[in-house]
C-alpha atoms as a PDB file:
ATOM      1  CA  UNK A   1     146.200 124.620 151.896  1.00  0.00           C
ATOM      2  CA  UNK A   2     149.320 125.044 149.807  1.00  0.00           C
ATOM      3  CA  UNK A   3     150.554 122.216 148.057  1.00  0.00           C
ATOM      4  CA  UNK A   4     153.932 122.474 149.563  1.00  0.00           C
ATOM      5  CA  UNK A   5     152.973 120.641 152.664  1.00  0.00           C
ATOM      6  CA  UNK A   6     152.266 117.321 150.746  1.00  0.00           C
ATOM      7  CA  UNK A   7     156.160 117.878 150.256  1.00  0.00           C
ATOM      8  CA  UNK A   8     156.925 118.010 153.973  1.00  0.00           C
ATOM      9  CA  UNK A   9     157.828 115.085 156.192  1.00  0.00           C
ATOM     10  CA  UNK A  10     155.475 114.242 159.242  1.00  0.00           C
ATOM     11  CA  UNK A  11     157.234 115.430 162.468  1.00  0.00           C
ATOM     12  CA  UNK A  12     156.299 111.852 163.954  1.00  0.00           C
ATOM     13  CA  UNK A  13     156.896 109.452 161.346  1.00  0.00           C
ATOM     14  CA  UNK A  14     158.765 111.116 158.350  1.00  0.00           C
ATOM     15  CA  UNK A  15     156.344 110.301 155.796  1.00  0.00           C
ATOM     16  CA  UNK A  16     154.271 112.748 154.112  1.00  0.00           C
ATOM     17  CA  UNK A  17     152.394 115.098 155.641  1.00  0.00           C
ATOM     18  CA  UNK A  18     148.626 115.466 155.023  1.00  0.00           C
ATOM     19  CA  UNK A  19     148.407 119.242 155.691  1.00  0.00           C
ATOM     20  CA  UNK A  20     147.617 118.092 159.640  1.00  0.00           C
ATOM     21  CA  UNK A  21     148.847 121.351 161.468  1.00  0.00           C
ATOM     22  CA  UNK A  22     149.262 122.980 165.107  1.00  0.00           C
ATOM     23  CA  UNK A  23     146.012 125.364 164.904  1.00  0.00           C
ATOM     24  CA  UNK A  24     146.639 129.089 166.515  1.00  0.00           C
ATOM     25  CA  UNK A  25     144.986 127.780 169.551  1.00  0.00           C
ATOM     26  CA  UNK A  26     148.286 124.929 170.082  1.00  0.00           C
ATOM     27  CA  UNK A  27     150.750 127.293 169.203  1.00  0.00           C
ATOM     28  CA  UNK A  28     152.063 127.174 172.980  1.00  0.00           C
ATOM     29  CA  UNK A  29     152.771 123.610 172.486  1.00  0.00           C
ATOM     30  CA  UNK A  30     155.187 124.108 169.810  1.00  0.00           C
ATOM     31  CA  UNK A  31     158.878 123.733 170.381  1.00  0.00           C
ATOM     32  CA  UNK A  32     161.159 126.613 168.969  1.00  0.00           C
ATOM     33  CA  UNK A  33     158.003 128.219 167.929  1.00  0.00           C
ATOM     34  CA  UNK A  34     158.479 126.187 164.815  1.00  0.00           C
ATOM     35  CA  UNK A  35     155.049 125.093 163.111  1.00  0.00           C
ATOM     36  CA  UNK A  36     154.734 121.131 162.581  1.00  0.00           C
ATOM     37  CA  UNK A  37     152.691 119.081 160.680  1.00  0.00           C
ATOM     38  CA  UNK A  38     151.277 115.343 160.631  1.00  0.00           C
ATOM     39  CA  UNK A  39     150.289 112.785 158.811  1.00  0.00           C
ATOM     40  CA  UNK A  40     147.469 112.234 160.943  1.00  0.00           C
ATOM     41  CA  UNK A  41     145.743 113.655 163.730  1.00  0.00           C
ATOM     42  CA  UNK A  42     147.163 110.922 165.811  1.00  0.00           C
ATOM     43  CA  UNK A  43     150.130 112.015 165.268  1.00  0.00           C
ATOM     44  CA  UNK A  44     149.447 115.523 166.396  1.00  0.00           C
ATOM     45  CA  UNK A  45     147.591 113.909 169.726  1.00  0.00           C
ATOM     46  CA  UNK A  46     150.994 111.941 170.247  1.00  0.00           C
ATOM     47  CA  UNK A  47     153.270 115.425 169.786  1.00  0.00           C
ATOM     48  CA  UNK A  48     150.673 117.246 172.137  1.00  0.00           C
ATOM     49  CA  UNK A  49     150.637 114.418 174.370  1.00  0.00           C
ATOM     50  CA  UNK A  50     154.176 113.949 175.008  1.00  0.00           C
ATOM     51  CA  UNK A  51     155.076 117.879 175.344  1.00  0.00           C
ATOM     52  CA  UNK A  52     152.228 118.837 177.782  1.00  0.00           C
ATOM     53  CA  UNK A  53     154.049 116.228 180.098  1.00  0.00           C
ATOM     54  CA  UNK A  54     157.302 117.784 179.461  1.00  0.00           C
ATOM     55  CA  UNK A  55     159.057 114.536 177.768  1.00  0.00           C
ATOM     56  CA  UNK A  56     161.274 114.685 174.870  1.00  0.00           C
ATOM     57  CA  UNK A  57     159.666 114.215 172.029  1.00  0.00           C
ATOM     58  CA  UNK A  58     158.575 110.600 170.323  1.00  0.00           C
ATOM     59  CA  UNK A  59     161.496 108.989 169.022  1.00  0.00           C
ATOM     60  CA  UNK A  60     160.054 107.948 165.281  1.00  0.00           C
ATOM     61  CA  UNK A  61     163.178 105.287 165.255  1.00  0.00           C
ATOM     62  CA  UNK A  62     161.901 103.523 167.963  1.00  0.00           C
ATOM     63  CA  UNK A  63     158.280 103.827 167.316  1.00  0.00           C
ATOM     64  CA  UNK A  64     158.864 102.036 163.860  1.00  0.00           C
ATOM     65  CA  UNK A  65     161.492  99.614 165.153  1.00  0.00           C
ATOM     66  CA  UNK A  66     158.861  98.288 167.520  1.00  0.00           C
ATOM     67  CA  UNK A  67     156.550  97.941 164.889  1.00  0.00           C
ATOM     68  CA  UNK A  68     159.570  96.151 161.964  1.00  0.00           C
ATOM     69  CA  UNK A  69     160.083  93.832 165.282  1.00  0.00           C
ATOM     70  CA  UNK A  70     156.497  92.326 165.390  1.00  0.00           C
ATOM     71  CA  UNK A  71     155.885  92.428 161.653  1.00  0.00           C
ATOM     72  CA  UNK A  72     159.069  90.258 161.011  1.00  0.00           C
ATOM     73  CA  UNK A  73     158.306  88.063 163.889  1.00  0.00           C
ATOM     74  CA  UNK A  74     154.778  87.513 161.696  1.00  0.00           C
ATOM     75  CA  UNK A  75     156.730  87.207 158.346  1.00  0.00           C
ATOM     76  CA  UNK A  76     158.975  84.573 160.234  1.00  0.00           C
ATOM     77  CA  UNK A  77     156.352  82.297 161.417  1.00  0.00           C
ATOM     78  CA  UNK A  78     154.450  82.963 157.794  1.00  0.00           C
ATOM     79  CA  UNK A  79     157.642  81.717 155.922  1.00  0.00           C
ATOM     80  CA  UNK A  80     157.977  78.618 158.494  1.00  0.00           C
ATOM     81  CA  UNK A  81     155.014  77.626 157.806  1.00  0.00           C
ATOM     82  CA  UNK A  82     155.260  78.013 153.738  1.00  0.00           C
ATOM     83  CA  UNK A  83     158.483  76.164 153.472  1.00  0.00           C
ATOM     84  CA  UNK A  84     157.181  73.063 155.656  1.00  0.00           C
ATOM     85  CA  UNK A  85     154.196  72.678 153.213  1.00  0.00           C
ATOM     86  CA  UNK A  86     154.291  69.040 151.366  1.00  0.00           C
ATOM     87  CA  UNK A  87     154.956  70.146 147.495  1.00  0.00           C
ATOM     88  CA  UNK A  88     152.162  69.584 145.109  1.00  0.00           C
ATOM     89  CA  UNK A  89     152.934  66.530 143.046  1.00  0.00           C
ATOM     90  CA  UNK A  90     151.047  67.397 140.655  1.00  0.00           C
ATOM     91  CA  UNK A  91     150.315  70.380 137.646  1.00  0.00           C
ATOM     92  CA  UNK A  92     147.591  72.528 138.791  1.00  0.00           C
ATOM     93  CA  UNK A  93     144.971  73.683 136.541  1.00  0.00           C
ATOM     94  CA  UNK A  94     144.857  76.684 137.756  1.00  0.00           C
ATOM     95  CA  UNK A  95     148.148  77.234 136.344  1.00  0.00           C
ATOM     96  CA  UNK A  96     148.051  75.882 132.969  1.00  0.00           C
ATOM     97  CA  UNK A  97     146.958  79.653 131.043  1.00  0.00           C
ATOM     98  CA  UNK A  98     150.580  80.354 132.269  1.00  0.00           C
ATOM     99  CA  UNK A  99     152.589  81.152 128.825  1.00  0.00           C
ATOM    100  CA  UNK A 100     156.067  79.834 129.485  1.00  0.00           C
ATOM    101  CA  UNK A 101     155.566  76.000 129.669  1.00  0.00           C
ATOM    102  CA  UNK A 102     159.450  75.895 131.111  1.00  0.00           C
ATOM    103  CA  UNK A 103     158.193  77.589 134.187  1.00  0.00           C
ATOM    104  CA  UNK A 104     155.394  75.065 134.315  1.00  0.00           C
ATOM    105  CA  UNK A 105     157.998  72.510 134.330  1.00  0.00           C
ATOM    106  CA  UNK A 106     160.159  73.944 136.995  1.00  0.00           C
ATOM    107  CA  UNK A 107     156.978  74.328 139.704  1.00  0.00           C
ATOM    108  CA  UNK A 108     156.137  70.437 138.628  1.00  0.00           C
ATOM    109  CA  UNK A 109     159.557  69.246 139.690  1.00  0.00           C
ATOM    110  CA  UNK A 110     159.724  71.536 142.487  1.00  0.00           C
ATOM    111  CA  UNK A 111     162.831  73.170 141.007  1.00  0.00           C
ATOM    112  CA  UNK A 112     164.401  75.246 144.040  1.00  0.00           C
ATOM    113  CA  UNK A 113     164.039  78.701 143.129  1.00  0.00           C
ATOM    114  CA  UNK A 114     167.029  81.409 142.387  1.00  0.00           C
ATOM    115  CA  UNK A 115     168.447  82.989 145.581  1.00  0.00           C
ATOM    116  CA  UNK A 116     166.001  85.407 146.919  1.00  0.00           C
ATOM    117  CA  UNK A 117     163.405  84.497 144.874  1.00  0.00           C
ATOM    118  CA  UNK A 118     161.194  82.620 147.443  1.00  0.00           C
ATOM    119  CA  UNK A 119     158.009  83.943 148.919  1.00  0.00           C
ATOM    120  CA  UNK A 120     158.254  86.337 152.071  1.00  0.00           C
ATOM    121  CA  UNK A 121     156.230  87.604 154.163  1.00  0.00           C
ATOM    122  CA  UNK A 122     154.335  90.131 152.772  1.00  0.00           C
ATOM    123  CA  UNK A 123     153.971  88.324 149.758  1.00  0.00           C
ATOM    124  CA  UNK A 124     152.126  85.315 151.844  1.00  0.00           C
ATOM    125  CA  UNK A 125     150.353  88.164 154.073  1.00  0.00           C
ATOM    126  CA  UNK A 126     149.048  89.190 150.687  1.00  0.00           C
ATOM    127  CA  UNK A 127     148.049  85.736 149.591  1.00  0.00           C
ATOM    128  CA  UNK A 128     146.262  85.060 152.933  1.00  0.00           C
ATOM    129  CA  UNK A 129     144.613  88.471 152.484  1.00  0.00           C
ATOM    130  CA  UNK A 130     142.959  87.003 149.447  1.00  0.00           C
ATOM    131  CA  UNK A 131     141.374  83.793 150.831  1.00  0.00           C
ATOM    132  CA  UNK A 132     140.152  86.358 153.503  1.00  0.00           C
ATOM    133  CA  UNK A 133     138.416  88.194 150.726  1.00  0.00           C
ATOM    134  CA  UNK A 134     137.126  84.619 149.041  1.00  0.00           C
ATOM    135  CA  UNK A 135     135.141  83.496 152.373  1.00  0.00           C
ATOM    136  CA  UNK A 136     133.504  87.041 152.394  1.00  0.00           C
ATOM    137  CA  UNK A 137     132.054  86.623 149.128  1.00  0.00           C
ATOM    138  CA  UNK A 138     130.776  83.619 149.898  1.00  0.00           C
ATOM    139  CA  UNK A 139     128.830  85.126 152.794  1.00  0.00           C
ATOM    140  CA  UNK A 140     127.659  87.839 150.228  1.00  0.00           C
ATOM    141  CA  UNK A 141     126.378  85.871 147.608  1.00  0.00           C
ATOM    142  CA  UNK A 142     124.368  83.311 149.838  1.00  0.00           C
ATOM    143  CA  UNK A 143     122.731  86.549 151.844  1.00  0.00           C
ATOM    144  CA  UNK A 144     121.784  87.904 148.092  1.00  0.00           C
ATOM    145  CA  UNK A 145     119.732  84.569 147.286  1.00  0.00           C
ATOM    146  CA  UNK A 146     122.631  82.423 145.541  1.00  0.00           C
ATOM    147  CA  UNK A 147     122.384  78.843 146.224  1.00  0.00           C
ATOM    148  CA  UNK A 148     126.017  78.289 146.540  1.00  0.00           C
ATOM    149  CA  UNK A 149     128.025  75.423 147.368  1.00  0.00           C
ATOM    150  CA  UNK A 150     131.705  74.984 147.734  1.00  0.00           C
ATOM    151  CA  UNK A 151     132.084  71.758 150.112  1.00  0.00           C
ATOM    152  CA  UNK A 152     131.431  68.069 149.066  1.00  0.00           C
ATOM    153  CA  UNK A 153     129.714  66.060 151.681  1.00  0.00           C
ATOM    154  CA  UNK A 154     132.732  65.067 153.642  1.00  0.00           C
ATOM    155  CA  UNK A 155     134.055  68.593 153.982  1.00  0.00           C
ATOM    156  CA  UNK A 156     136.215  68.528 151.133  1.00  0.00           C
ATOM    157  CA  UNK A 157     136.756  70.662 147.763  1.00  0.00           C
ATOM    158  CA  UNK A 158     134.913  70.181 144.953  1.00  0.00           C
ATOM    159  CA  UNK A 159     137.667  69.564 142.072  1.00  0.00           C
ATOM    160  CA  UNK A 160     138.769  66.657 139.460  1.00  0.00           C
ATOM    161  CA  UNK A 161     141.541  64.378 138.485  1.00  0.00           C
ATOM    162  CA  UNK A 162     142.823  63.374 135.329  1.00  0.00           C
ATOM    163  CA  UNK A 163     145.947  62.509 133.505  1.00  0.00           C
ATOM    164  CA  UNK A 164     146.506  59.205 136.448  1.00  0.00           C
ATOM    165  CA  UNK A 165     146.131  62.271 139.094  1.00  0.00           C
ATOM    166  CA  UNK A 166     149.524  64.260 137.707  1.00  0.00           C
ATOM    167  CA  UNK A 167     146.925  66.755 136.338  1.00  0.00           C
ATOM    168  CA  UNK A 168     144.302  68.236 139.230  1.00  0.00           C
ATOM    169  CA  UNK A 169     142.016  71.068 139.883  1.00  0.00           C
ATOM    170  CA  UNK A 170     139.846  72.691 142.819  1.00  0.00           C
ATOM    171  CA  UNK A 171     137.147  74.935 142.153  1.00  0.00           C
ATOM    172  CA  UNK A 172     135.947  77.409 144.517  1.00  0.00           C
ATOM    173  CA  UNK A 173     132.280  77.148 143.872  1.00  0.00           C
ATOM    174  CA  UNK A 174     129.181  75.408 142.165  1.00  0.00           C
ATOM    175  CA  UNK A 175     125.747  77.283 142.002  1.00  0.00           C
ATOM    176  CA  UNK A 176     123.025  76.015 141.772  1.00  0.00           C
ATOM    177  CA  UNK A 177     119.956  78.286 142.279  1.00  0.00           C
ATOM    178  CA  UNK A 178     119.955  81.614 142.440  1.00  0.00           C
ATOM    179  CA  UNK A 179     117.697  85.191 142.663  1.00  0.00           C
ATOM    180  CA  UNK A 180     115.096  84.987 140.138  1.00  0.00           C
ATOM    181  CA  UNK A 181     115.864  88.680 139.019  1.00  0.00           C
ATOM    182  CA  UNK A 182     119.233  87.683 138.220  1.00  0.00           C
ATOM    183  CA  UNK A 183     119.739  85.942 134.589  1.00  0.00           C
ATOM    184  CA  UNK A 184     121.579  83.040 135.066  1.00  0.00           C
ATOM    185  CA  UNK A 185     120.885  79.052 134.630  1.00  0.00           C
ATOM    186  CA  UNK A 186     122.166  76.614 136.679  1.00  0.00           C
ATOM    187  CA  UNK A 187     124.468  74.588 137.706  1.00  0.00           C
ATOM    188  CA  UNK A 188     127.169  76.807 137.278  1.00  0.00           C
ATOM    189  CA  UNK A 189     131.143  77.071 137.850  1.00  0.00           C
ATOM    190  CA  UNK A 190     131.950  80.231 140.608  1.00  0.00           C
ATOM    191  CA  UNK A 191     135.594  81.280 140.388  1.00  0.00           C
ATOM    192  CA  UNK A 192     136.399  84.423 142.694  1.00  0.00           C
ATOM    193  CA  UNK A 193     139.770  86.283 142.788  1.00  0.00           C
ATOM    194  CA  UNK A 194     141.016  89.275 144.504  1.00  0.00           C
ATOM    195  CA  UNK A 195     142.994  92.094 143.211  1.00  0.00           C
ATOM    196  CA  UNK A 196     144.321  95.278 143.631  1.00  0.00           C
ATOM    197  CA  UNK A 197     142.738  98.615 142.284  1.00  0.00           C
ATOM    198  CA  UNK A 198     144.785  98.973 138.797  1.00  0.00           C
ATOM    199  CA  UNK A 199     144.337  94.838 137.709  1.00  0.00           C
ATOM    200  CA  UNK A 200     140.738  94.806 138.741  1.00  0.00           C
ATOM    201  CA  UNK A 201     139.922  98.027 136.472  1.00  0.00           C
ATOM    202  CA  UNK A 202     141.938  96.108 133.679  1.00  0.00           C
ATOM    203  CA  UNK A 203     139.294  93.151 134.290  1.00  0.00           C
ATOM    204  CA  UNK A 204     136.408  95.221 134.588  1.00  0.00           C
ATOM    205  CA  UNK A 205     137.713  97.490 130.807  1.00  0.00           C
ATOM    206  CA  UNK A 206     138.993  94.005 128.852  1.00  0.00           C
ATOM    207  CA  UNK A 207     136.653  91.528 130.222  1.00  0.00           C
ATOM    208  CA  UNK A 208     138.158  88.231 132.459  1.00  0.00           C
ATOM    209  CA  UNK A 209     139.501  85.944 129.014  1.00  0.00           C
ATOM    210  CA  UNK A 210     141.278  89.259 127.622  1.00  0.00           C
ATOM    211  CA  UNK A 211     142.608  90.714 131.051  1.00  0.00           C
ATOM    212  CA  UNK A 212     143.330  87.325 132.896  1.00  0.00           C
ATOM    213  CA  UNK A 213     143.868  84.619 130.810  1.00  0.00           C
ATOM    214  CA  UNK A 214     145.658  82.070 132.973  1.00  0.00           C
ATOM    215  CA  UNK A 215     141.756  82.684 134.782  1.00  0.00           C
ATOM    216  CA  UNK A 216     139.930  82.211 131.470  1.00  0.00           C
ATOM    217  CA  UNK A 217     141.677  78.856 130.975  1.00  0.00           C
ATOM    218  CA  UNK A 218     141.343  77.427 134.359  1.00  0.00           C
ATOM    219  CA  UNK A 219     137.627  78.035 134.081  1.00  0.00           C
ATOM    220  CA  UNK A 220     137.572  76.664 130.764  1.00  0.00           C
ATOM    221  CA  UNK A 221     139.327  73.784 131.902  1.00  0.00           C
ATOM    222  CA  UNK A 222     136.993  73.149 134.967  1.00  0.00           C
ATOM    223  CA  UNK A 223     133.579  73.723 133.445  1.00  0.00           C
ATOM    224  CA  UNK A 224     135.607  70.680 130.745  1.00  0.00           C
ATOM    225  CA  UNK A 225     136.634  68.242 133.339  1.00  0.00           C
ATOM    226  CA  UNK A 226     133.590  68.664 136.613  1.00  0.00           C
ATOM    227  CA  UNK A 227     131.268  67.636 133.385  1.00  0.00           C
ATOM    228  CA  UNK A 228     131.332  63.978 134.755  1.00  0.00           C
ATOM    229  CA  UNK A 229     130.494  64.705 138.390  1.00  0.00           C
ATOM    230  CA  UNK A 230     128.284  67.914 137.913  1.00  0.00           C
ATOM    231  CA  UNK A 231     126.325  67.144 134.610  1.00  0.00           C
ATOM    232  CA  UNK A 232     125.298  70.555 132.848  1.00  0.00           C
ATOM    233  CA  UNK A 233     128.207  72.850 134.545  1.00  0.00           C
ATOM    234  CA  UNK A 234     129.806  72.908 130.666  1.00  0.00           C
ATOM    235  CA  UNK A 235     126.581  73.913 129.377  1.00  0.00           C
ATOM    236  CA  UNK A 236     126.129  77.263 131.824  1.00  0.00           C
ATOM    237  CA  UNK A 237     127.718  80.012 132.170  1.00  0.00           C
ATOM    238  CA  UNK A 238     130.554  80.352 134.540  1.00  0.00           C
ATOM    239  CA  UNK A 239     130.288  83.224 136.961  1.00  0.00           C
ATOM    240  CA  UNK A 240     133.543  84.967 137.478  1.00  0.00           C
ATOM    241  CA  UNK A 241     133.735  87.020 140.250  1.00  0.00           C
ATOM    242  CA  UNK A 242     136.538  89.829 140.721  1.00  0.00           C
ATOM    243  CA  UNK A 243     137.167  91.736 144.220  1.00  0.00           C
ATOM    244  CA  UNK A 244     138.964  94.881 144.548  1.00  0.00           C
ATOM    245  CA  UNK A 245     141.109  95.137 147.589  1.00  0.00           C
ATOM    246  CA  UNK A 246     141.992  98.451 147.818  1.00  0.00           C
ATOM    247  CA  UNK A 247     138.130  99.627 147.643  1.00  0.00           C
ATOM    248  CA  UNK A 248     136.133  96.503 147.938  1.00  0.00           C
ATOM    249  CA  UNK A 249     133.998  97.349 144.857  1.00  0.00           C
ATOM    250  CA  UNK A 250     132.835  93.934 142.994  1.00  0.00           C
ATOM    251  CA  UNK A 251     132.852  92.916 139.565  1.00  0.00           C
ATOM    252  CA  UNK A 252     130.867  90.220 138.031  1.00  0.00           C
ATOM    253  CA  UNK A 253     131.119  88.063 134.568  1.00  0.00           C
ATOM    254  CA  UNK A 254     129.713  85.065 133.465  1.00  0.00           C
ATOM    255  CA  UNK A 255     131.940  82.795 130.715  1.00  0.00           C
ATOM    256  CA  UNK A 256     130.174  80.879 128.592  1.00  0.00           C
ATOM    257  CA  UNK A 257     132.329  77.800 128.476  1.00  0.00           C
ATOM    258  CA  UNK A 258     135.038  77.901 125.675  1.00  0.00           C
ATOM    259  CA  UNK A 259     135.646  74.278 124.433  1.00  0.00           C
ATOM    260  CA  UNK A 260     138.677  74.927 122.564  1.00  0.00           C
ATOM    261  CA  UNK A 261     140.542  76.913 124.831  1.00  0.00           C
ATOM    262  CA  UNK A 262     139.826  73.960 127.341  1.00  0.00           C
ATOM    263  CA  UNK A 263     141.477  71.328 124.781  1.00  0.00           C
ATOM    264  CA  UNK A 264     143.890  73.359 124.189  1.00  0.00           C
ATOM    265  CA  UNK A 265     145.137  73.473 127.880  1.00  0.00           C
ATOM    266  CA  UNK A 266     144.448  69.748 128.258  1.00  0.00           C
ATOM    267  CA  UNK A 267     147.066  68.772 125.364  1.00  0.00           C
ATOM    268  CA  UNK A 268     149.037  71.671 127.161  1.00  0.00           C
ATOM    269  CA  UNK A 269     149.098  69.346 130.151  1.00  0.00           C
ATOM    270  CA  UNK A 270     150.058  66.450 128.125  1.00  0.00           C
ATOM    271  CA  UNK A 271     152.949  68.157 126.583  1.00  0.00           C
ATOM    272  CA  UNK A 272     154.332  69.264 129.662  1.00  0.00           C
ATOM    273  CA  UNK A 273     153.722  66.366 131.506  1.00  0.00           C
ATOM    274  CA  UNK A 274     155.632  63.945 129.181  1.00  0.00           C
ATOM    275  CA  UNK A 275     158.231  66.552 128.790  1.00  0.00           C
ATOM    276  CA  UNK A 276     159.085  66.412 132.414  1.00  0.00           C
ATOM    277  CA  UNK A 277     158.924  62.563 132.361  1.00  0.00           C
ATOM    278  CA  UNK A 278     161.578  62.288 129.681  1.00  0.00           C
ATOM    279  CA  UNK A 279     164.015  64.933 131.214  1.00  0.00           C
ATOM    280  CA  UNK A 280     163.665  67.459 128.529  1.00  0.00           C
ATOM    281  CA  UNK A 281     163.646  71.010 128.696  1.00  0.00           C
ATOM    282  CA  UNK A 282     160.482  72.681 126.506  1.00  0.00           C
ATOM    283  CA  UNK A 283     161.452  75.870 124.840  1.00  0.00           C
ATOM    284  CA  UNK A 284     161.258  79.313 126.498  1.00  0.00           C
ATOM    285  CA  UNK A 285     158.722  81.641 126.159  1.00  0.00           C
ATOM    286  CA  UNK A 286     161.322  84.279 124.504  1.00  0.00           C
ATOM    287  CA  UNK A 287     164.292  84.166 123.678  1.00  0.00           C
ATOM    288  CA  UNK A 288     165.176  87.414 125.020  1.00  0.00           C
ATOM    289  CA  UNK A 289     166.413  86.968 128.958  1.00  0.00           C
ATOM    290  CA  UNK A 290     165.169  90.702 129.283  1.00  0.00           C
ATOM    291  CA  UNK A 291     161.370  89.597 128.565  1.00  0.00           C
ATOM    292  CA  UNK A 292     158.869  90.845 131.137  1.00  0.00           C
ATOM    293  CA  UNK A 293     157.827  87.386 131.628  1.00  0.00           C
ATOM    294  CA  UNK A 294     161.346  86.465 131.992  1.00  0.00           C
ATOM    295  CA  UNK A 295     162.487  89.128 134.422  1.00  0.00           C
ATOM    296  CA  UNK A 296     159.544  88.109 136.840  1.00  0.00           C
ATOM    297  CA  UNK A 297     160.039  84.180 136.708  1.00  0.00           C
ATOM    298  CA  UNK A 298     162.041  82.982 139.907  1.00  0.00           C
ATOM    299  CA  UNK A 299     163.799  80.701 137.558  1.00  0.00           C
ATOM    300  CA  UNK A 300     164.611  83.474 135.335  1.00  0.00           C
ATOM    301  CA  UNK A 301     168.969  82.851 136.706  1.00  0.00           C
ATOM    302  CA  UNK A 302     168.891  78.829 135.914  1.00  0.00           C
ATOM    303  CA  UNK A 303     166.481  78.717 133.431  1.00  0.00           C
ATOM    304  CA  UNK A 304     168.902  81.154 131.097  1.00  0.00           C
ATOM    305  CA  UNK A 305     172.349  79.403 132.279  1.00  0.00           C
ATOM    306  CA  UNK A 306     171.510  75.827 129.834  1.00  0.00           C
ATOM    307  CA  UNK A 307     171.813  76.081 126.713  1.00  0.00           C
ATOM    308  CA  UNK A 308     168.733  75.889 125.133  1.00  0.00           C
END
């Protein structure tokens, strides 16, 4: 098939063409005699389709306005629903590997974001997509023999308090049994994430505490603090579990639990915490406005108009 066609623009959508052609046996159905190609071979069926009954041929435009019309109708309701939540009033653990404890600041007093910085629809569509991928796991690990939990008695999440409640965290698992051909000892911390295709294969090369370390120190900090109310879950392994979106392919890790990295994000809560009750502003991560961190904050605007 010559490579020009991945070049060419599908006659019904305008994006590119996947080599699908008119065969000799359609070329009566062509208009102007001009071959035409596809992006799929519903795409063909809807050319073929719409000639053979002498119409004018699909309007892409409105084909794709109909379909902008119900997605933003879906990204509407999505970002409704987002901006009605009740704000946290608290600092999440599962935040606390973040490395710009300004930022952590700013979500902790709820510090609007820059114009256009709030999340839309896809972005929550994408989010939802994830919990999606969370309950499936679940499913997949209790059909393989795992003797998973991840609701106390009353329904809830497992999780913990600390810090007079301004510091909180909810796990999404505890194990505690599993296949006897797998090597693992029990009870045990399960933290599950999803991702797409290039992050996951950075997990799966670097290992979870090297490749994800905001998820390194939220387990650390977990296994740390469910001590009290699951006794031995500091002493096993965590198992990390990574899902890949794009393929569904599944990677697996257990963390032994890392003491000091868990102190270390405690007094990281401390800091930040009496920071934010005195009013005062802690450093920046850089002091370069043009630091990848920076540029992807959505305080990155305010944050670099004080002084300091």
């Amino acid at each position: 098939m010559p490579d020009a066609i991945g070049l060419m623009a599908c006659y019904i959508y305008g994006q590119p063409a996947r080599g699908f052609g008119w065969t000799p046996l359609l070329q009566r159905t062509q208009l102007s005699g001009t071959r035409r190609y596809f992006c799929s071979r519903r795409c063909q069926r809807i050319h073929r389709q719409t000639t053979n009954k002498g119409k004018t041929m699909v309007d892409d435009d409105a084909l794709l306005h109909f379909s902008n019309q119900v997605t933003e109708q879906i990204d509407q309701a999505l970002e409704a629903v987002e901006r009605n939540k009740t704000p946290r009033n608290y600092l999440g653990a599962s935040r606390l590997g973040e490395e710009c404890q300004r930022r952590l600041q700013y979500e902790y007093w709820h510090q609007p974001v820059d114009k256009g910085q709030h999340f839309q629809g896809r972005t929550l569509r994408i989010f939802q997509f994830g919990h999606s991928f969370e309950t499936l796991a679940i499913d997949w690990l209790r059909q393989a023999g795992f003797d998973l939990y991840t609701e106390t008695r009353d329904g809830g999440q497992f999780g913990f308090q600390a810090l007079d409640g301004t510091l909180r965290g909810h796990v999404d698992g505890i194990f505690n049994g599993g296949p006897a051909a797998i090597a693992m000892t029990y009870p045990a911390l399960w933290e599950c994430k999803s991702m797409n295709s290039r992050s996951w294969k950075d997990t799966v090369k670097k290992g979870v505490t090297i490749s994800k370390p905001v998820y390194a120190a939220q387990m650390a900090l977990y296994q740390a603090y469910m001590e009290e109310q699951v006794p031995g879950i500091s002493q096993h392994p965590a198992l990390f579990t990574a899902v890949n979106k794009d393929t569904c392919e599944l990677y697996f890790e257990q963390v032994p639990f890392d003491q000091g990295l868990a102190q270390r994000s405690s007094d990281k809560a401390v800091k930040i915490l009496q920071a934010c009750d005195a009013g005062e502003l802690l450093p920046r991560i850089s002091s370069d406005a043009g630091h990848y961190i920076c540029k992807m904050c959505p305080w990155q605007q305010q944050c670099w108009e004080v002084s300091s």
